[in-house]
C-alpha atoms as a PDB file:
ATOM      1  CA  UNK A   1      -7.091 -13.979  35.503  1.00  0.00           C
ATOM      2  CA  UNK A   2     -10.171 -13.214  33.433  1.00  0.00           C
ATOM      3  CA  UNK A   3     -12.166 -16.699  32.516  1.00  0.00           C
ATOM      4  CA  UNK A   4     -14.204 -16.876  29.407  1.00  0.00           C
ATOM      5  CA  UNK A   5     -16.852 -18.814  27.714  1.00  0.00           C
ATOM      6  CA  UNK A   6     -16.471 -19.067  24.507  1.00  0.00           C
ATOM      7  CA  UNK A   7     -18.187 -20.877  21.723  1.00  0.00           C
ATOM      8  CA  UNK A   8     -15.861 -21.788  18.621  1.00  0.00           C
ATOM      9  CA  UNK A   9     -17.445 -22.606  15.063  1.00  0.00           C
ATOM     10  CA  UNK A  10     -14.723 -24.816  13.389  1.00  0.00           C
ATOM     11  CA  UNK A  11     -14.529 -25.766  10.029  1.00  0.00           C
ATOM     12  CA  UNK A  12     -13.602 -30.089   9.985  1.00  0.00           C
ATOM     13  CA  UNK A  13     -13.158 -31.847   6.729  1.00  0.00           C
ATOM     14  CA  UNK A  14     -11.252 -34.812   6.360  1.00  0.00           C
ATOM     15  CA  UNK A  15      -9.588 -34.207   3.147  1.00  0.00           C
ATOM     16  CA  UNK A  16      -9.712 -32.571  -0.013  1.00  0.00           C
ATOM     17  CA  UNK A  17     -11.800 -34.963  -1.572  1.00  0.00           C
ATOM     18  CA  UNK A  18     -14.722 -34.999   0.909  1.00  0.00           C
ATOM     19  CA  UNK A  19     -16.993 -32.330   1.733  1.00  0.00           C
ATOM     20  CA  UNK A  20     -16.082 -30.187   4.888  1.00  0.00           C
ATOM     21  CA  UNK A  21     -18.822 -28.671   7.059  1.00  0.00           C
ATOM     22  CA  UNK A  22     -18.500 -26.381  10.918  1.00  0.00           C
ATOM     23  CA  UNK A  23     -18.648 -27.682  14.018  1.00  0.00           C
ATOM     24  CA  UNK A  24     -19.576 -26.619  17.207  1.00  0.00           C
ATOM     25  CA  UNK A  25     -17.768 -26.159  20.721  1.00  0.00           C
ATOM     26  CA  UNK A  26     -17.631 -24.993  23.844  1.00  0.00           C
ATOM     27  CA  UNK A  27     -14.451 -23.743  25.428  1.00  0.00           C
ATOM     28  CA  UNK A  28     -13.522 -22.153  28.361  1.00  0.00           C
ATOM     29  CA  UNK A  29     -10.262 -20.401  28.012  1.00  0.00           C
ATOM     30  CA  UNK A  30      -8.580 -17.255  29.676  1.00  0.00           C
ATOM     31  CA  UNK A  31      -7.465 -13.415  28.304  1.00  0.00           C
ATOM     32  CA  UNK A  32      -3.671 -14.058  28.888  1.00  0.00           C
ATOM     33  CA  UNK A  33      -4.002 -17.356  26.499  1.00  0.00           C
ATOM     34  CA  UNK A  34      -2.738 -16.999  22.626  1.00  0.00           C
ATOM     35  CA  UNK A  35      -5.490 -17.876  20.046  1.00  0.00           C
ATOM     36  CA  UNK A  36      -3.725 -21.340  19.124  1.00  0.00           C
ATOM     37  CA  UNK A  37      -3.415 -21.892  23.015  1.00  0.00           C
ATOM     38  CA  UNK A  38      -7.037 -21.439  23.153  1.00  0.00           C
ATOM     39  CA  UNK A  39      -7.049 -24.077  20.103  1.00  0.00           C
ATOM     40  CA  UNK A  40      -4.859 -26.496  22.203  1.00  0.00           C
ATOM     41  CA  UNK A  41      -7.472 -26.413  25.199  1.00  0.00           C
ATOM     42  CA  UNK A  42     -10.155 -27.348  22.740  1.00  0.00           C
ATOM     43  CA  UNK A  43      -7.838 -29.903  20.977  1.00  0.00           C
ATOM     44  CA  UNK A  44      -7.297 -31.262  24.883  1.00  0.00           C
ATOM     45  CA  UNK A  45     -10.699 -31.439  25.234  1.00  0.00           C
ATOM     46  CA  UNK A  46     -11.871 -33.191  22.027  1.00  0.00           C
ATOM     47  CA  UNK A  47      -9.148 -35.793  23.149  1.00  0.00           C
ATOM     48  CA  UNK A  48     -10.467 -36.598  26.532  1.00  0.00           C
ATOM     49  CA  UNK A  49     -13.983 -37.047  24.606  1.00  0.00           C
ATOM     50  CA  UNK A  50     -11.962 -39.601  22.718  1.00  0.00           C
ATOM     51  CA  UNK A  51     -13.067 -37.407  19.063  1.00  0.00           C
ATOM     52  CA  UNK A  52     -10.782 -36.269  16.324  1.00  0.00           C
ATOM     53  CA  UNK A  53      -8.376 -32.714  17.444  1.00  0.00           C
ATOM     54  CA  UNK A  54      -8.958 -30.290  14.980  1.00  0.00           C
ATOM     55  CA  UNK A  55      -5.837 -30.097  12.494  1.00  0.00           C
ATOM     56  CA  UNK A  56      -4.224 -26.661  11.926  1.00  0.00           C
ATOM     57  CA  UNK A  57      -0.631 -25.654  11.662  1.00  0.00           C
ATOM     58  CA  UNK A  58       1.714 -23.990  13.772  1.00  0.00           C
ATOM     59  CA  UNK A  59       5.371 -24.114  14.424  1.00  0.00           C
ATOM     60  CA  UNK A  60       7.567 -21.046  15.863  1.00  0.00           C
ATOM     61  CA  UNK A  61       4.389 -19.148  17.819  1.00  0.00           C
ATOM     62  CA  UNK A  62       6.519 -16.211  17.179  1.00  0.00           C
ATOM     63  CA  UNK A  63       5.010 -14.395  14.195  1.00  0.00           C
ATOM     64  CA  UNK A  64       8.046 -15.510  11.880  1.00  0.00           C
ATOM     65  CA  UNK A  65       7.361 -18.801  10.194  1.00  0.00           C
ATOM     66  CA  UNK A  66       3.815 -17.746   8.546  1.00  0.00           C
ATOM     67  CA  UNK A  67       2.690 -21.646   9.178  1.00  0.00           C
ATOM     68  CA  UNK A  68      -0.354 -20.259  11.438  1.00  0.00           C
ATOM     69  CA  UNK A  69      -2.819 -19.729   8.748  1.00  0.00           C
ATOM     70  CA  UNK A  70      -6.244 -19.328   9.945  1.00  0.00           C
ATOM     71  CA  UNK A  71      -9.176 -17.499   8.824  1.00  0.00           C
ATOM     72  CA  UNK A  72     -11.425 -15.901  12.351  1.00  0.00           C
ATOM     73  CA  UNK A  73     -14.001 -14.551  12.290  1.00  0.00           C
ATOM     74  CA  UNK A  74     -13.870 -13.796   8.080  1.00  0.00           C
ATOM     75  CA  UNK A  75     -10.507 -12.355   8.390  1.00  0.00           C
ATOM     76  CA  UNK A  76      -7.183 -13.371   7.818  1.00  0.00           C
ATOM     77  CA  UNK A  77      -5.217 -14.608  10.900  1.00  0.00           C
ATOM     78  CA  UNK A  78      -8.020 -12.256  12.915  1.00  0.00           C
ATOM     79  CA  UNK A  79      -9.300  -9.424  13.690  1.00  0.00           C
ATOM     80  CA  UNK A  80      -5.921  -7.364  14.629  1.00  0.00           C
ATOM     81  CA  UNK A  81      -3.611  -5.912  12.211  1.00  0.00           C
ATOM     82  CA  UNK A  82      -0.439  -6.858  11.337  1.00  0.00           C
ATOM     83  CA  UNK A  83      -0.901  -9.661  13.650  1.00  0.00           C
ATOM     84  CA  UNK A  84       0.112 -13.628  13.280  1.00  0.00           C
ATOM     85  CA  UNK A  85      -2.577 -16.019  14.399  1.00  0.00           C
ATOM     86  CA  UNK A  86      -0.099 -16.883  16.974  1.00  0.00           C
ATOM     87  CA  UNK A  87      -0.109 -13.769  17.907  1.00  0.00           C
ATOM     88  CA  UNK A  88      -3.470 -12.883  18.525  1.00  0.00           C
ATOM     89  CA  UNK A  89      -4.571 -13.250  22.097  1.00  0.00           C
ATOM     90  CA  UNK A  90      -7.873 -14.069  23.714  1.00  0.00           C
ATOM     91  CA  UNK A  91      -7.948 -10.774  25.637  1.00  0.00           C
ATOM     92  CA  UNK A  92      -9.351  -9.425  22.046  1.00  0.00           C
ATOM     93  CA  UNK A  93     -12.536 -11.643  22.468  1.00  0.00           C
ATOM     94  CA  UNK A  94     -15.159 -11.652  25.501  1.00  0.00           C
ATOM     95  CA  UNK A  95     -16.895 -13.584  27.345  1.00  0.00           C
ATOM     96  CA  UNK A  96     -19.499 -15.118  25.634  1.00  0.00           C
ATOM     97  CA  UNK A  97     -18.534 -14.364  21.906  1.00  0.00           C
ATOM     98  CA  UNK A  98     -18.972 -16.687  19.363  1.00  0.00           C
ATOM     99  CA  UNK A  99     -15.600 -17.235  16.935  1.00  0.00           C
ATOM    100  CA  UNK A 100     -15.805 -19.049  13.998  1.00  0.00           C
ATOM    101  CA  UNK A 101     -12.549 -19.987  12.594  1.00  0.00           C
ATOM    102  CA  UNK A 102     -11.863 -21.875   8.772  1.00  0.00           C
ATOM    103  CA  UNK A 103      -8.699 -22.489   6.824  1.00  0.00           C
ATOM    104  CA  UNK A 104      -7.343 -20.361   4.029  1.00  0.00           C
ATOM    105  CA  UNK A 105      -9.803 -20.426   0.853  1.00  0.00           C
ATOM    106  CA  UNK A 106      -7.858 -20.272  -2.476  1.00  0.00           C
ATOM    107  CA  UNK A 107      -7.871 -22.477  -5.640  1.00  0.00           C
ATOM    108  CA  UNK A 108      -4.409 -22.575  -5.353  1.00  0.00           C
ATOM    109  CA  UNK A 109      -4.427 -23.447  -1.578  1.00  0.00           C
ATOM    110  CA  UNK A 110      -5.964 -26.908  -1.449  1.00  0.00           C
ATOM    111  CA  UNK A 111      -7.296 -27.988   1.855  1.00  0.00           C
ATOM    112  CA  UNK A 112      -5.322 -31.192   3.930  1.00  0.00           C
ATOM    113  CA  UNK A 113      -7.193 -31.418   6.879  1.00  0.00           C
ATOM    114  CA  UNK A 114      -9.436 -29.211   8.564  1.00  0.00           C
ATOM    115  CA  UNK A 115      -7.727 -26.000   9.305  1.00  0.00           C
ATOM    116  CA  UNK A 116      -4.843 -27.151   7.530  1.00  0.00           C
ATOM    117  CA  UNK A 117      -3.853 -26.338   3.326  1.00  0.00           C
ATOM    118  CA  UNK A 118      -1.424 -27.072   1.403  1.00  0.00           C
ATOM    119  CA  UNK A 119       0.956 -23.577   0.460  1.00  0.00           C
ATOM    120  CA  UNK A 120       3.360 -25.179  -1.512  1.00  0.00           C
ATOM    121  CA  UNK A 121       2.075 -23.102  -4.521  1.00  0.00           C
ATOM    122  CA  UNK A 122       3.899 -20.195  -2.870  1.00  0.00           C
ATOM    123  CA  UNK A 123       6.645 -22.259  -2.460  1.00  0.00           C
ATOM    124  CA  UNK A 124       6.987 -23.212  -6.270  1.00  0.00           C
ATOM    125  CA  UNK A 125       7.020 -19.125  -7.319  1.00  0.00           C
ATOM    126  CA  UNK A 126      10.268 -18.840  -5.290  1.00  0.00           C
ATOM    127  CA  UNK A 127      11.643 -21.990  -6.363  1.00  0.00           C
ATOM    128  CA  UNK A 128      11.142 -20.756 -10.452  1.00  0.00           C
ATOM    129  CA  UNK A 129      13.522 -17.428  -9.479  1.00  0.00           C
ATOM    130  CA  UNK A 130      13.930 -16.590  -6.143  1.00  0.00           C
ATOM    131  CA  UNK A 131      17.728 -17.040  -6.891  1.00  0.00           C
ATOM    132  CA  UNK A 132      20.524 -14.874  -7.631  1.00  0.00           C
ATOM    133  CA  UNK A 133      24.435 -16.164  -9.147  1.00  0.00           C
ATOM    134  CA  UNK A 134      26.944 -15.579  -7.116  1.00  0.00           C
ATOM    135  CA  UNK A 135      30.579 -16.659  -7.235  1.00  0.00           C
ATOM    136  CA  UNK A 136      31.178 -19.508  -4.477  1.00  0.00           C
ATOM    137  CA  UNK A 137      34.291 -19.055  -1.985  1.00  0.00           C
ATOM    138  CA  UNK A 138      35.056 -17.128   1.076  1.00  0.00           C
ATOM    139  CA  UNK A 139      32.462 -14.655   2.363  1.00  0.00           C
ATOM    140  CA  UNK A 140      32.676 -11.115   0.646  1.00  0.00           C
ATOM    141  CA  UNK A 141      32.492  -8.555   3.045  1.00  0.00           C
ATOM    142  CA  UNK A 142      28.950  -6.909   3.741  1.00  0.00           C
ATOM    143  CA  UNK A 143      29.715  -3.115   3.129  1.00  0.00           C
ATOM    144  CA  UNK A 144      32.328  -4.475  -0.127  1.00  0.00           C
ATOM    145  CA  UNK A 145      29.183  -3.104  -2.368  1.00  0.00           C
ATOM    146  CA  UNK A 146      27.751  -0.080  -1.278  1.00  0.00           C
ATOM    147  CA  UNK A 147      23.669  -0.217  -1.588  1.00  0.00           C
ATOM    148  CA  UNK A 148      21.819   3.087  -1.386  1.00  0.00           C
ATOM    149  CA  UNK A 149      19.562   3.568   1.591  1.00  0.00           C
ATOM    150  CA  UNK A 150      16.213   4.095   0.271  1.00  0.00           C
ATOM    151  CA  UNK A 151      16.975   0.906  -1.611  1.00  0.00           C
ATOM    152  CA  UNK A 152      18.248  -1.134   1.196  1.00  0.00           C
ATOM    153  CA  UNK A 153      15.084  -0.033   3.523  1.00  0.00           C
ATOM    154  CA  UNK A 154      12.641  -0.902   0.490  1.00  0.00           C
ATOM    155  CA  UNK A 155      14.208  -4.107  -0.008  1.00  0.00           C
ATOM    156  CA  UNK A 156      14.400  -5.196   3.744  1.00  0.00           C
ATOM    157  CA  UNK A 157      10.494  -4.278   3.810  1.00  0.00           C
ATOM    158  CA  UNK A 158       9.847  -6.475   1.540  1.00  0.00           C
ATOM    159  CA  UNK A 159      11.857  -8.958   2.642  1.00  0.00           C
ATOM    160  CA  UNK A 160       9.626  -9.457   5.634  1.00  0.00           C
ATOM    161  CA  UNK A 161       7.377 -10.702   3.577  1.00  0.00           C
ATOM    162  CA  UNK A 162       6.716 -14.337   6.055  1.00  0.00           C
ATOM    163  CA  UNK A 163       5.074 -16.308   3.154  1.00  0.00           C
ATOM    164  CA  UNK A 164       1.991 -16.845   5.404  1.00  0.00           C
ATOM    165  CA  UNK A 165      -0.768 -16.806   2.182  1.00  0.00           C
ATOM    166  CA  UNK A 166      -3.008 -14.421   3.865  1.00  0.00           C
ATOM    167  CA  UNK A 167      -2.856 -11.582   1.090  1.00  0.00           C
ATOM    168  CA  UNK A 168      -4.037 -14.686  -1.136  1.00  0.00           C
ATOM    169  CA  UNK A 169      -6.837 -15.778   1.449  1.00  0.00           C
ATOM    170  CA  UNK A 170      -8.384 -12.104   1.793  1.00  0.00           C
ATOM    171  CA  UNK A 171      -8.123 -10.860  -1.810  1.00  0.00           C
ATOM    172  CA  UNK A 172     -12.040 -12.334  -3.680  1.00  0.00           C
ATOM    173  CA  UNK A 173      -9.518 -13.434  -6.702  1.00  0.00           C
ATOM    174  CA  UNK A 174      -7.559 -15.254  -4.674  1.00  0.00           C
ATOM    175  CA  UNK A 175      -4.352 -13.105  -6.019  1.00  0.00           C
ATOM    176  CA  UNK A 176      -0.297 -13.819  -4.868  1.00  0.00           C
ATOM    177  CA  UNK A 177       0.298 -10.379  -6.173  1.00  0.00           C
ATOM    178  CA  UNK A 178       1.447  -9.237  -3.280  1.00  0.00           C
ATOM    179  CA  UNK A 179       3.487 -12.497  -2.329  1.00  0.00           C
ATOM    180  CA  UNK A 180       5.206 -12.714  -5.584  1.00  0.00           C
ATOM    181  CA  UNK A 181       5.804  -8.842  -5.678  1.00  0.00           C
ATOM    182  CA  UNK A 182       7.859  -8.750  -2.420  1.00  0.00           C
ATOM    183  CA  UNK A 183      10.309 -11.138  -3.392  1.00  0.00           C
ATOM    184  CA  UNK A 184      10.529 -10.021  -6.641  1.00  0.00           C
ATOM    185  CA  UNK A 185      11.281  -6.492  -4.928  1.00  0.00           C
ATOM    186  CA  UNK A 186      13.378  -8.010  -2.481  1.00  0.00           C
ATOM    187  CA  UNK A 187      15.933  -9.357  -4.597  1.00  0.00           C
ATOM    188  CA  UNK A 188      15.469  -7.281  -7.192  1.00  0.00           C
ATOM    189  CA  UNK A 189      16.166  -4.168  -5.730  1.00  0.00           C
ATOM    190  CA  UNK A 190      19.922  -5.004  -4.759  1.00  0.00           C
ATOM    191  CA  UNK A 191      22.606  -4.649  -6.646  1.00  0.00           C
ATOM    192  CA  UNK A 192      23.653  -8.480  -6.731  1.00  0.00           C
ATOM    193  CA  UNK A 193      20.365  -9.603  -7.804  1.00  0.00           C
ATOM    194  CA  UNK A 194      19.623  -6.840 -10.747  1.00  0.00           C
ATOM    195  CA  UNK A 195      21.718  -9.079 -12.877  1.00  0.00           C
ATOM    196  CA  UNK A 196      19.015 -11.947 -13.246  1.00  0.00           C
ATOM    197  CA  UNK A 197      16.030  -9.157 -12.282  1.00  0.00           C
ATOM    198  CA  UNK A 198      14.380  -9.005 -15.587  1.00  0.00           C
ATOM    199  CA  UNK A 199      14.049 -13.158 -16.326  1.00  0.00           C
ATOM    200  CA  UNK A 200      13.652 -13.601 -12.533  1.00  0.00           C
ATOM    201  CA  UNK A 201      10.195 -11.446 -12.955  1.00  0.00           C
ATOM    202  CA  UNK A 202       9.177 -13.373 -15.992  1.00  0.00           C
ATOM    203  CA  UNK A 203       9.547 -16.409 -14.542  1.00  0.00           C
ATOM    204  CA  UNK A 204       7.815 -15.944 -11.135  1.00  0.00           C
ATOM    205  CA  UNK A 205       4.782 -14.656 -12.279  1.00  0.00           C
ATOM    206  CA  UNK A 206       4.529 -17.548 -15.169  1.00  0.00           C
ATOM    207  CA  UNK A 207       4.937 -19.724 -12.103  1.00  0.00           C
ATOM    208  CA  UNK A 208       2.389 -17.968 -10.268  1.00  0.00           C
ATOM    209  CA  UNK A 209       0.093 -17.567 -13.384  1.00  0.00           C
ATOM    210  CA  UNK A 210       0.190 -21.502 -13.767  1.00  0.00           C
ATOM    211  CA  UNK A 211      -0.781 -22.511  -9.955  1.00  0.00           C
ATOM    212  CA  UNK A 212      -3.823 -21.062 -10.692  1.00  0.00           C
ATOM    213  CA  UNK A 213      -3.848 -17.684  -8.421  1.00  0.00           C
ATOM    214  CA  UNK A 214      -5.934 -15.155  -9.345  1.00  0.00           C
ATOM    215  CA  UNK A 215      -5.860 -11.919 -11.277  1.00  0.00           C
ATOM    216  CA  UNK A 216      -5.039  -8.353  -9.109  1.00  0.00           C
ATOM    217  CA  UNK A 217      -7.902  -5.899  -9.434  1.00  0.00           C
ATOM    218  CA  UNK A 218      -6.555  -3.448  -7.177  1.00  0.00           C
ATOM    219  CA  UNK A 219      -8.490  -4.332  -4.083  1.00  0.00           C
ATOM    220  CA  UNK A 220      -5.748  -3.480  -1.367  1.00  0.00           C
ATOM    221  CA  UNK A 221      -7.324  -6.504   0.930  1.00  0.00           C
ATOM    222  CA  UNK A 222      -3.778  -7.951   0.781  1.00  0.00           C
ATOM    223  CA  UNK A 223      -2.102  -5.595   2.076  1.00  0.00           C
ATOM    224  CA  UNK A 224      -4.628  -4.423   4.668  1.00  0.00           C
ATOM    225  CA  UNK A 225      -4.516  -8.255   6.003  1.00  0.00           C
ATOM    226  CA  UNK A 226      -0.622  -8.869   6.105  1.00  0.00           C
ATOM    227  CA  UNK A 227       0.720  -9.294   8.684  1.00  0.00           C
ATOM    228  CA  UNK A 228       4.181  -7.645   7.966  1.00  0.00           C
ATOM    229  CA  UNK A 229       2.047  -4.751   6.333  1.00  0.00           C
ATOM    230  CA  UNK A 230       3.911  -5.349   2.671  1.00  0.00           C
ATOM    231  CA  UNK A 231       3.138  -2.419   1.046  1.00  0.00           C
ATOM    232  CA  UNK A 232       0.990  -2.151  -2.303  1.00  0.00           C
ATOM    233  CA  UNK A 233       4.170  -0.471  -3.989  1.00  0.00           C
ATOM    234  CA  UNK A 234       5.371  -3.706  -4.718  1.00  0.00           C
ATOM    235  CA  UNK A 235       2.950  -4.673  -6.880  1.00  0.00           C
ATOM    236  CA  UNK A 236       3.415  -1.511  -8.837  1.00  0.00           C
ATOM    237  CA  UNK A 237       6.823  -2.270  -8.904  1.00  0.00           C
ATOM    238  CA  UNK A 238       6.586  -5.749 -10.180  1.00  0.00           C
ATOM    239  CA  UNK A 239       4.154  -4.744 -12.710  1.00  0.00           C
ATOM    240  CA  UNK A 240       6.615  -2.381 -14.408  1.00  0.00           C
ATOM    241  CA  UNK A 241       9.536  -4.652 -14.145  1.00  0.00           C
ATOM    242  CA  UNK A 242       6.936  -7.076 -16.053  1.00  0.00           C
ATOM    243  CA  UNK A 243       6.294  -5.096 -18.963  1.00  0.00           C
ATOM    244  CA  UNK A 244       9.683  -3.857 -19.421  1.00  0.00           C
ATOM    245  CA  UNK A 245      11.310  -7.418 -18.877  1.00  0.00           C
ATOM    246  CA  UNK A 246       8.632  -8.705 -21.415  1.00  0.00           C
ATOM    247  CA  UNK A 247       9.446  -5.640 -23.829  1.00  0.00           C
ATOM    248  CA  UNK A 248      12.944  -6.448 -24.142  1.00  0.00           C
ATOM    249  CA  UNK A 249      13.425 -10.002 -23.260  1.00  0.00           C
ATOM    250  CA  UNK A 250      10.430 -11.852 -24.284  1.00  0.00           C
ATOM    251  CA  UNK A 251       9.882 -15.348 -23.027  1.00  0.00           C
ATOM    252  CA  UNK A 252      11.970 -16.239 -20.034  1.00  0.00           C
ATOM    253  CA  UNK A 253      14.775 -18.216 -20.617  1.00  0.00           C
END
């Protein structure tokens, strides 16, 4: 087992309403640890110094739930891609580096605590469509409506879409393009949700127009930092579902 020496820049801030700055540590931690183990020996330690631990999220450790949002080093969830902060594991650093690591900067991702912001924006643009209508009852059977392949694969791509924010932390405008794009794509591209796919656009990018994300100017640094690799097409996509929806239905209803 390889030991390391590590110091770790941390951004600390209280809250929202008081001024953040970084802090310094030392930590010795090991190749075979995760990054957010590596954060728990350094939590450990601050709480045998009887200081604050550092705040930051986690929950599954899997790469599923998105909650590990972290900025290292000036990327999104690190310097490996299509990689989870949870994911990312200490045998990427050496001995001796220096790591700074700061929560997700947005407008529309205040911070909580310390590593820790509050998402719920993204939560808000599913909430104002992310639906379809179905009939309630017994379970229809899964191959009762045929789907055609390319469409099925393009929709389950997008559907991995983890809702992690880190398109929105590496993009300079701040953008949910890509966020709001995949599950626009992912429903929209079956056949039970084309029903509701033109006033399901409308109103998920009015939602995400009124959080206060930023304007797309083609950057790519969304995609380039997801983890789940969501594909630029999306937003293409979404943009010409957009105009036509706005075309032909107008406001959303």
């Amino acid at each position: 087992m390889s030991d390391m020496k590590l110091t770790v820049k941390v951004w600390r801030q209280k809250n929202n309403a008081t001024p953040g700055k970084f802090e310094t540590y030392q930590v010795m931690a090991n190749e075979h640890m995760s990054f957010l183990e590596m954060m728990d020996v350094l939590n450990e330690q601050l709480v045998h110094e009887k200081h604050q631990p550092v705040a930051f999220e986690h929950d599954c450790r899997e790469g599923i739930c998105g909650a590990c949002s972290m900025v290292i080093n000036g990327q999104a969830h690190g310097p490996l891609q299509a990689t989870t902060t949870c994911q990312l594991h200490m045998r990427h650093f050496k001995d001796g580096d220096t790591i700074t690591v700061e929560p997700f900067r947005a407008k529309a991702f205040p911070v909580i605590k310390d590593l820790v912001v509050d998402r719920s924006a993204l939560d808000r643009v599913i909430q104002s469509g992310g639906f379809i209508s179905v009939n309630t009852g017994q379970a229809v059977d899964g191959n009762s409506i045929p789907i055609e392949k390319d469409a099925a694969v393009k929709a389950f791509d997008a559907a991995t879409c983890i809702g992690c924010g880190a398109c929105v932390a590496a993009c300079p405008n701040g953008s949910a393009m890509l966020f709001t794009s995949a599950k626009i794509s992912h429903l929209g591209l079956l056949p039970q949700g084309k029903i509701e796919h033109k006033n399901r656009t409308l109103k998920m990018v009015a939602q995400m127009d009124k959080e206060g994300f930023g304007f797309c100017s083609n950057i790519g640094a969304c995609s380039a930092e997801c983890p789940k690799e969501i594909s630029l097409e999306n937003i293409a996509r979404m943009n010409r579902s957009f105009i036509g929806a706005s075309l032909t239905t107008g406001k959303p209803e």
